[in-house]
Protein backbone atom coordinates (compact mmCIF):
# COMPACT_ATOMS: atom_id res chain seq x y z
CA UNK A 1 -17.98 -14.65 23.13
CA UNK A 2 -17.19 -12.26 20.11
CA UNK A 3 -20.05 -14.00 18.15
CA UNK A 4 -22.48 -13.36 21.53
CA UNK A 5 -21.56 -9.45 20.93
CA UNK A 6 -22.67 -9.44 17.59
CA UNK A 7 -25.99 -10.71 18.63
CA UNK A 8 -26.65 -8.18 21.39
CA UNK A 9 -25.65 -5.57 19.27
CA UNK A 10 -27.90 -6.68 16.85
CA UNK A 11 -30.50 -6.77 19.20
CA UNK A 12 -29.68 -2.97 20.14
CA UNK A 13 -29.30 -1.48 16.63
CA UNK A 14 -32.72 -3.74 15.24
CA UNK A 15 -31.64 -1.68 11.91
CA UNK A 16 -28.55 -3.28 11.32
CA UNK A 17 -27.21 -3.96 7.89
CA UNK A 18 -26.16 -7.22 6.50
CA UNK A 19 -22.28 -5.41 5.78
CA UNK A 20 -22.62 -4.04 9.42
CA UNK A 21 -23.55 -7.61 10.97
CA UNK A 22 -21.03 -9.41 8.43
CA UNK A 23 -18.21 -6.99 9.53
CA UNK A 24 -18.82 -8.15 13.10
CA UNK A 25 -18.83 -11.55 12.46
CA UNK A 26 -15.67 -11.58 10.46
CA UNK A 27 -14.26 -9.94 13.40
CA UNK A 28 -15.05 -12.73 15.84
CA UNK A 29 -14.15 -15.53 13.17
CA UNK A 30 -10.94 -13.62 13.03
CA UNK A 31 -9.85 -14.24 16.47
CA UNK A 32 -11.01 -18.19 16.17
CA UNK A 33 -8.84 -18.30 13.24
CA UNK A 34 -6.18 -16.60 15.64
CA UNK A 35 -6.47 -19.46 17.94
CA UNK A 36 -6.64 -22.28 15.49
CA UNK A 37 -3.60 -21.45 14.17
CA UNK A 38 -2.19 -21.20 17.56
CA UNK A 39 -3.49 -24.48 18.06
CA UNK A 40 -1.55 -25.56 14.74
CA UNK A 41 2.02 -23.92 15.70
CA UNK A 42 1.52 -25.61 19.51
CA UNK A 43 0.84 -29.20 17.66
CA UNK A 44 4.17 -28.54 15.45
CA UNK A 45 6.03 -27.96 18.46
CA UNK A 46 4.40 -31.41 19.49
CA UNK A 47 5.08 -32.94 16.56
CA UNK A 48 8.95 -32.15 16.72
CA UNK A 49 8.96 -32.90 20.63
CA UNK A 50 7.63 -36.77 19.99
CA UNK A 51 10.08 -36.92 16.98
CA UNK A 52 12.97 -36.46 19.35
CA UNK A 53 11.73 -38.34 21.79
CA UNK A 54 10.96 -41.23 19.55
CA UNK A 55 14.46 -41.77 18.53
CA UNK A 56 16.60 -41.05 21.72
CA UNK A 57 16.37 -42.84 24.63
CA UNK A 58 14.14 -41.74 27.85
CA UNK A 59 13.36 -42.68 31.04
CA UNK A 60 9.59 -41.52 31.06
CA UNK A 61 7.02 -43.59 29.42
CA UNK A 62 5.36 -41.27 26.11
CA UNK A 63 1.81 -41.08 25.65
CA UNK A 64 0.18 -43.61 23.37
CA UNK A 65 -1.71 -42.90 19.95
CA UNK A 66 -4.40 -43.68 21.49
CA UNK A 67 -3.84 -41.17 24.03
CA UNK A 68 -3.71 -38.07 21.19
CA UNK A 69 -6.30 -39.59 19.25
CA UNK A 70 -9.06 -38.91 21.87
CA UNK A 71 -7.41 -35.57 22.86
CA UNK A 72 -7.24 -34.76 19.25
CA UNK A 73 -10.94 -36.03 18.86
CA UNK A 74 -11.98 -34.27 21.85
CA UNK A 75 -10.93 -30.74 20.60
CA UNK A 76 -13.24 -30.72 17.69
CA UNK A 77 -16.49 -30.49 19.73
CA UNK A 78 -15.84 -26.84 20.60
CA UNK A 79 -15.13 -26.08 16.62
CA UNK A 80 -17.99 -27.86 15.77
CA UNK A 81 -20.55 -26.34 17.92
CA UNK A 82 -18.65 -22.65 16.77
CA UNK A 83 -18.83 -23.96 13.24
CA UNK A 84 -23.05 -24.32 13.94
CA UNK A 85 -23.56 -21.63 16.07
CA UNK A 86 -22.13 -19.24 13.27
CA UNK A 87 -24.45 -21.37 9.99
CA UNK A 88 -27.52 -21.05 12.37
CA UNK A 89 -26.48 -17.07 12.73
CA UNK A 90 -25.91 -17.07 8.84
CA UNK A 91 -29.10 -18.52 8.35
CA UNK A 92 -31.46 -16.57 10.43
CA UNK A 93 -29.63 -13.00 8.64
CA UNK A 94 -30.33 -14.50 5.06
CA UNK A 95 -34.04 -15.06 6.25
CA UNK A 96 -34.30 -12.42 7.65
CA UNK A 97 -35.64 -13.59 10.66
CA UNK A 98 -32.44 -14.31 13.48
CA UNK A 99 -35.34 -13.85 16.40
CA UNK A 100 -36.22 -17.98 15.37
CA UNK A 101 -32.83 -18.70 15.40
CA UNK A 102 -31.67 -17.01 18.42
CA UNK A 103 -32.06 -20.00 21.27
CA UNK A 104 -30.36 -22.51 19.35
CA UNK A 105 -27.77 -20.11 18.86
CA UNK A 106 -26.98 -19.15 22.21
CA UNK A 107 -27.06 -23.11 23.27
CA UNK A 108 -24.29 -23.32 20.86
CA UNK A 109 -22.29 -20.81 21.71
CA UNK A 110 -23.11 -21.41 25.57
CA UNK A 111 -21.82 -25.47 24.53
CA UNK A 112 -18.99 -23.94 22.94
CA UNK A 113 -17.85 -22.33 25.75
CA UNK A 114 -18.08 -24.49 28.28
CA UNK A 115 -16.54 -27.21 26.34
CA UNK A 116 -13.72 -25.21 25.80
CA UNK A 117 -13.13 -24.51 29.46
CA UNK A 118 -13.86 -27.91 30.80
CA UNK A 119 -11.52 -29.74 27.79
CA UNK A 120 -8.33 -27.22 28.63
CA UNK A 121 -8.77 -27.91 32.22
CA UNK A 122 -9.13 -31.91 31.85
CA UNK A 123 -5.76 -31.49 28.92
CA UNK A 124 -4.23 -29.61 31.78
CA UNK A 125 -4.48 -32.02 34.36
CA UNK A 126 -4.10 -34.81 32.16
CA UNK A 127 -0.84 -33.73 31.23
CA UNK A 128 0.51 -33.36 35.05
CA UNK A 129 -1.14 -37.25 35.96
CA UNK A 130 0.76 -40.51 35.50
CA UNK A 131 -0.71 -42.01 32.35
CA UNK A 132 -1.85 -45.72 33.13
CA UNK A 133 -0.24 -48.49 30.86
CA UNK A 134 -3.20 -48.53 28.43
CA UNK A 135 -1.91 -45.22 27.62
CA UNK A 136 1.64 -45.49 27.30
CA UNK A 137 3.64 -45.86 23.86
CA UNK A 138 4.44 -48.96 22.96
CA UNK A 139 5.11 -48.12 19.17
CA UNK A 140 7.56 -45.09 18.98
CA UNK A 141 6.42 -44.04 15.74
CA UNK A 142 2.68 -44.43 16.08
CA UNK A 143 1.92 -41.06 18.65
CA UNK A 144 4.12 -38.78 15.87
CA UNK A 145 2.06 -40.35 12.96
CA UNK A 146 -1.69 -39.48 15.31
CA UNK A 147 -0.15 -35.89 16.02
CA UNK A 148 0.82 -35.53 12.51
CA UNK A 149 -3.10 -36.13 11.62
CA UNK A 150 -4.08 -34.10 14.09
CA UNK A 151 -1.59 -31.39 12.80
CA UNK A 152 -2.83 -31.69 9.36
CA UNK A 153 -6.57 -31.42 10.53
CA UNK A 154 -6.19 -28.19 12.59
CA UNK A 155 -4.47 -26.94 9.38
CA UNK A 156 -7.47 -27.44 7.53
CA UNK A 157 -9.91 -26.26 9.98
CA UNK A 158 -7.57 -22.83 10.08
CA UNK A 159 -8.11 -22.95 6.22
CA UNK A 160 -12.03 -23.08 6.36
CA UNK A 161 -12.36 -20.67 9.10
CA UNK A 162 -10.28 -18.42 7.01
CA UNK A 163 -12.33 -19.49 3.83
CA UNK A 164 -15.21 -18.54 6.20
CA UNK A 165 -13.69 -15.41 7.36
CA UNK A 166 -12.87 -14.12 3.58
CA UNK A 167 -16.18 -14.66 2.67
CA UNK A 168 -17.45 -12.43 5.50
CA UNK A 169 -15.42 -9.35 4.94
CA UNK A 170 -16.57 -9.10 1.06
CA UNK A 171 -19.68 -9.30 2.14
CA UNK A 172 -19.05 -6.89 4.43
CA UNK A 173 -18.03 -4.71 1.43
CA UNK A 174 -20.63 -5.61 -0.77
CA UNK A 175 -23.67 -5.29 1.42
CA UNK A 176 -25.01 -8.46 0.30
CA UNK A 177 -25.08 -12.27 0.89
């Protein structure tokens, strides 16, 4: 949504600078790299809640590996989309020329959106629903070893959209790419 801003204000100041337009996409990368990291500190709490439950004894059936794999796997289509959203935006300021890039962009951000909504509504549900036996643990250790990946993974994509971010505000500063 942040990244949708920048556009239109683009769009409404045509004279825009490339510090001005940097400056306002550092800002919306900011608040990704909010959530991200969110993301991260919610998977920790994860991690330590299937570490307990792996070695005392339950009466509930955990989810399978299999089960946070394609969650895990699921959650990077929003990123990615972001991710390409903001190179095709990159790309069209360097050129010079964002008007070409401007539908793609918007599909992105539109797909990023709505994959966002429609994968925290199925994770909500999900999480209230029996879980057939496919999806049931049958190795203790195996769902804390997937969550640990997936930990490790959001970690990194915090990194890059921080590298990202960085990289924004000095050229923000420096008025140039």
């Amino acid at each position: 949504m942040l990244l949708m801003r920048v556009l239109e204000a683009m769009r409404n100041a045509e004279a825009a600078g490339v510090g001005a337009v940097a400056g306002g996409m550092a800002e919306a990368n900011l608040a990704m790299t909010v959530a991200v990291c969110l993301g991260a500190f919610v998977g920790f709490i994860g991690v330590v809640v299937i570490a307990i439950r792996a070695f005392t004894p339950t009466t509930t059936a955990s989810p399978s590996a299999l089960f946070f794999l394609i969650a895990g796997m699921l959650t990077v289509f929003p990123l990615a989309f972001l991710w390409e959203a903001q190179s095709l935006f990159l790309q069209g300021v360097t050129s010079g020329n964002i008007s070409l890039a401007a539908p793609s962009l918007i599909s992105y951000l539109r797909l990023t959106i709505i994959f966002a909504v429609v994968l925290t509504l199925i994770l909500l549900v999900v999480s209230f629903v029996p879980l057939p036996s496919l999806l049931r643990a049958k190795r203790k250790w195996a769902p804390l070893v997937v969550l640990l990946i997936i930990l490790f993974a959001m970690i990194g994509t915090a990194g890059v959209f921080q590298v990202r971010t960085a990289w924004l505000h000095r050229v923000s500063m420096n008025e140039r790419f």
